[in-house]
C-alpha atoms as a PDB file:
ATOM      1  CA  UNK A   1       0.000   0.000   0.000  1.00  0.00           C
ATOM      2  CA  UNK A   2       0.879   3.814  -1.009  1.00  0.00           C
ATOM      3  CA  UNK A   3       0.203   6.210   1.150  1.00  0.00           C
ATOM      4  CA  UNK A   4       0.243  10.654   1.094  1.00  0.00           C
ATOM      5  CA  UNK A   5      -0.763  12.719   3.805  1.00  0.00           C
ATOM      6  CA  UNK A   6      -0.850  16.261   2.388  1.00  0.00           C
ATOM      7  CA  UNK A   7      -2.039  20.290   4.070  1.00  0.00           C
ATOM      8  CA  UNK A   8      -2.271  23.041   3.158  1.00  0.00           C
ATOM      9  CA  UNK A   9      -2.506  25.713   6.188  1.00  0.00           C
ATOM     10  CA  UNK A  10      -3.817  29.390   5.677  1.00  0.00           C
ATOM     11  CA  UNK A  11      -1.741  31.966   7.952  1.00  0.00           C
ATOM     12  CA  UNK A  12      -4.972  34.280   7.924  1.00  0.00           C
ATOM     13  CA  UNK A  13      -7.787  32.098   8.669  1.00  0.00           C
ATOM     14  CA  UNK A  14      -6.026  30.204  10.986  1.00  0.00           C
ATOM     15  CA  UNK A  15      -7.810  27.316   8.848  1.00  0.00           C
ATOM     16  CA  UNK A  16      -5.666  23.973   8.216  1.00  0.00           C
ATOM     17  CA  UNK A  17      -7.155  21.392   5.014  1.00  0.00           C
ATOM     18  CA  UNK A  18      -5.830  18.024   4.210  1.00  0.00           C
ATOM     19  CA  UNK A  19      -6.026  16.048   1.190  1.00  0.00           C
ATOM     20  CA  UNK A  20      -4.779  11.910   1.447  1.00  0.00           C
ATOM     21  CA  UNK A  21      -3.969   9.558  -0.858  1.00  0.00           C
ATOM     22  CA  UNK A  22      -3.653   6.010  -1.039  1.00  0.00           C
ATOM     23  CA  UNK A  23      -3.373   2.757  -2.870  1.00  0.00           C
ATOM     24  CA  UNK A  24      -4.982  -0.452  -1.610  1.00  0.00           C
ATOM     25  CA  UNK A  25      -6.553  -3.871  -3.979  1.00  0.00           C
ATOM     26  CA  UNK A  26      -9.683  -3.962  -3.796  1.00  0.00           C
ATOM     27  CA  UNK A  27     -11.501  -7.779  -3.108  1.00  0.00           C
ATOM     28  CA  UNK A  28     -11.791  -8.201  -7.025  1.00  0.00           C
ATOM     29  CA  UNK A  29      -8.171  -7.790  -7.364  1.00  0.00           C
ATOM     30  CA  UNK A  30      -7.741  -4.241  -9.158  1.00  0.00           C
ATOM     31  CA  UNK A  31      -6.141  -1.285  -7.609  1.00  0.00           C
ATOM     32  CA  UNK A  32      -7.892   1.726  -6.468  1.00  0.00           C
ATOM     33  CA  UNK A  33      -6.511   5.458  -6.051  1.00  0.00           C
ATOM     34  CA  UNK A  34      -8.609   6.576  -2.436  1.00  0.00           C
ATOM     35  CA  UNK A  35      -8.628   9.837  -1.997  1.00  0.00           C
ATOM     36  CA  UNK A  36     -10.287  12.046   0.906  1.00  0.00           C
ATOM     37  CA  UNK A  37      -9.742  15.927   1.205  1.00  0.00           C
ATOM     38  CA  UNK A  38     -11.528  18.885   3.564  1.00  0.00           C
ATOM     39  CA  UNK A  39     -10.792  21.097   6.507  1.00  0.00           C
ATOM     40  CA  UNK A  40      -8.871  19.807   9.465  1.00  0.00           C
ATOM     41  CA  UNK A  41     -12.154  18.907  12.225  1.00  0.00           C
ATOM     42  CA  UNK A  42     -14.637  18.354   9.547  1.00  0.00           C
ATOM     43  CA  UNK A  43     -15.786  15.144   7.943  1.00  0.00           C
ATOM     44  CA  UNK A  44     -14.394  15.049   4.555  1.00  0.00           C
ATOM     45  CA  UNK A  45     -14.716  13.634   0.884  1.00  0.00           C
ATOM     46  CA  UNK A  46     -14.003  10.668  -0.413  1.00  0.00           C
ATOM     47  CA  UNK A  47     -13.410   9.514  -4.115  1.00  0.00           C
ATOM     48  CA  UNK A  48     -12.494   6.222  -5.197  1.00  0.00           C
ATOM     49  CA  UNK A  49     -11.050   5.471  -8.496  1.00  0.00           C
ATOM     50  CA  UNK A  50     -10.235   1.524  -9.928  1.00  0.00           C
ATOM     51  CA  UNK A  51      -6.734   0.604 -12.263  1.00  0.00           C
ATOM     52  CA  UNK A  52      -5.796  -2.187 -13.808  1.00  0.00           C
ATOM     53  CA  UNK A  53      -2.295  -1.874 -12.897  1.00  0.00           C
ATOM     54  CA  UNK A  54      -0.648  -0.893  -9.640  1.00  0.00           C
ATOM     55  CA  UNK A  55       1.798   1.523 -12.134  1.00  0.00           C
ATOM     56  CA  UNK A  56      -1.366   2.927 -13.592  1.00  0.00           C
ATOM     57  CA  UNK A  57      -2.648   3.817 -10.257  1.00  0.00           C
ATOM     58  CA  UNK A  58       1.163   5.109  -8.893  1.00  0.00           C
ATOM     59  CA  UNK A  59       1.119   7.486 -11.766  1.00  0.00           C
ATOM     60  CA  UNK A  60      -2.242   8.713 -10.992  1.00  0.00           C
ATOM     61  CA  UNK A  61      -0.826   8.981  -7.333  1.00  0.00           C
ATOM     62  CA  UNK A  62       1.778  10.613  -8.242  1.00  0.00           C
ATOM     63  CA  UNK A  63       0.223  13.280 -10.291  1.00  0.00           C
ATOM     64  CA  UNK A  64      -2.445  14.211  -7.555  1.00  0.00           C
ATOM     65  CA  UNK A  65       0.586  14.973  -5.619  1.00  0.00           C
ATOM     66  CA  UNK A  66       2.328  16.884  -8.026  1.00  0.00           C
ATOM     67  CA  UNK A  67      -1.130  18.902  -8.827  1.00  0.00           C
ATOM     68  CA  UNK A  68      -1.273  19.843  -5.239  1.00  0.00           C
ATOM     69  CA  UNK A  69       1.834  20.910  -4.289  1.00  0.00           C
ATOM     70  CA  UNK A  70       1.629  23.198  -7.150  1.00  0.00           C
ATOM     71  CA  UNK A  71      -1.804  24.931  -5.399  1.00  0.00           C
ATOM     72  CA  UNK A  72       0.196  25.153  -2.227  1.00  0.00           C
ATOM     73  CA  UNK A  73       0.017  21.564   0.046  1.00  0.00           C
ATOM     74  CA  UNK A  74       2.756  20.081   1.473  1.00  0.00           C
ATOM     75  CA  UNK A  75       3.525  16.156   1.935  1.00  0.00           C
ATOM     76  CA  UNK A  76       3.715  15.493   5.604  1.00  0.00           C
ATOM     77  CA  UNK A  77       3.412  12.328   5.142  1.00  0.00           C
ATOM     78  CA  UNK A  78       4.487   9.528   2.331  1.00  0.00           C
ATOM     79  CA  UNK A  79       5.550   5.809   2.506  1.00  0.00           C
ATOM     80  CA  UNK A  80       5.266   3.526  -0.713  1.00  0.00           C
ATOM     81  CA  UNK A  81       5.402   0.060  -1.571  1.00  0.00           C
ATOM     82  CA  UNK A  82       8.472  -1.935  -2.348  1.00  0.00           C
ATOM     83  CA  UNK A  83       8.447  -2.170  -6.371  1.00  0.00           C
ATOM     84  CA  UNK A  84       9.291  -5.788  -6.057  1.00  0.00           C
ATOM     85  CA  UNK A  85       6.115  -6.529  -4.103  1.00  0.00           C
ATOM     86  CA  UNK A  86       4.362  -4.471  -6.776  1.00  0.00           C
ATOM     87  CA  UNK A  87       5.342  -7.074  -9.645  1.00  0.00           C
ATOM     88  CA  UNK A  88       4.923  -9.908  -7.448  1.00  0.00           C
ATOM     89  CA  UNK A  89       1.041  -8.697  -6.507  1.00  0.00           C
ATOM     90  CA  UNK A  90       0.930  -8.031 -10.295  1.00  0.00           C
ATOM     91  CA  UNK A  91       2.020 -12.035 -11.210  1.00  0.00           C
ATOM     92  CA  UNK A  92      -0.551 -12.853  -8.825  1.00  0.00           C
ATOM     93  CA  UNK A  93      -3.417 -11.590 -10.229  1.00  0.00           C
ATOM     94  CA  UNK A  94      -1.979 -12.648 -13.795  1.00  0.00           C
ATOM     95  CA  UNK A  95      -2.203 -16.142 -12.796  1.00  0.00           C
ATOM     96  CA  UNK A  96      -5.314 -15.827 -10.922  1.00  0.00           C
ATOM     97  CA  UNK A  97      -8.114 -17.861 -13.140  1.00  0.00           C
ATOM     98  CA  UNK A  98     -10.886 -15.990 -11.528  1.00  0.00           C
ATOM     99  CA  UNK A  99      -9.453 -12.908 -12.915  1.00  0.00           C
END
């Protein structure tokens, strides 16, 4: 599993807003991009989005990341997978015949 743990704090509203990211399989063996974002003390949103590949869903991890460090968060937070677990998950589910 991927994880980021971005915020974004405004000096003049005193106001603090997160946005995480992570990677997790889902039971049918495809890789979703989870995503929740709002105001520190608030409940907040969450969006869910399926890959086919753990890479496809990296990049789109990675890009989020990129996207919002450009609008001002910062990563307190990040801890990844080993890519050699990655491939090995990936085999898995290659040789899975329910898949």
């Amino acid at each position: 599993m991927m994880k980021a743990y971005l915020q974004r704090f405004n000096p003049t509203s005193g106001l603090i807003w997160y946005y995480a990211i992570q990677i997790q399989r889902d039971l049918l063996g495809r890789w979703q991009v989870i995503r929740e974002w709002g105001r520190n003390g608030s409940p907040g949103t969450v969006r869910q989005a399926p890959f086919d590949s753990h890479a496809e869903a990296e990049a789109q991890m990675t890009d989020l990341v990129e996207q919002l460090t450009a609008r001002g968060y910062h990563v307190v937070m990040r801890e990844g997978m080993n890519p050699a677990l990655a491939a090995f998950l990936e085999g898995e589910r290659e040789n899975d015949p329910d898949s």
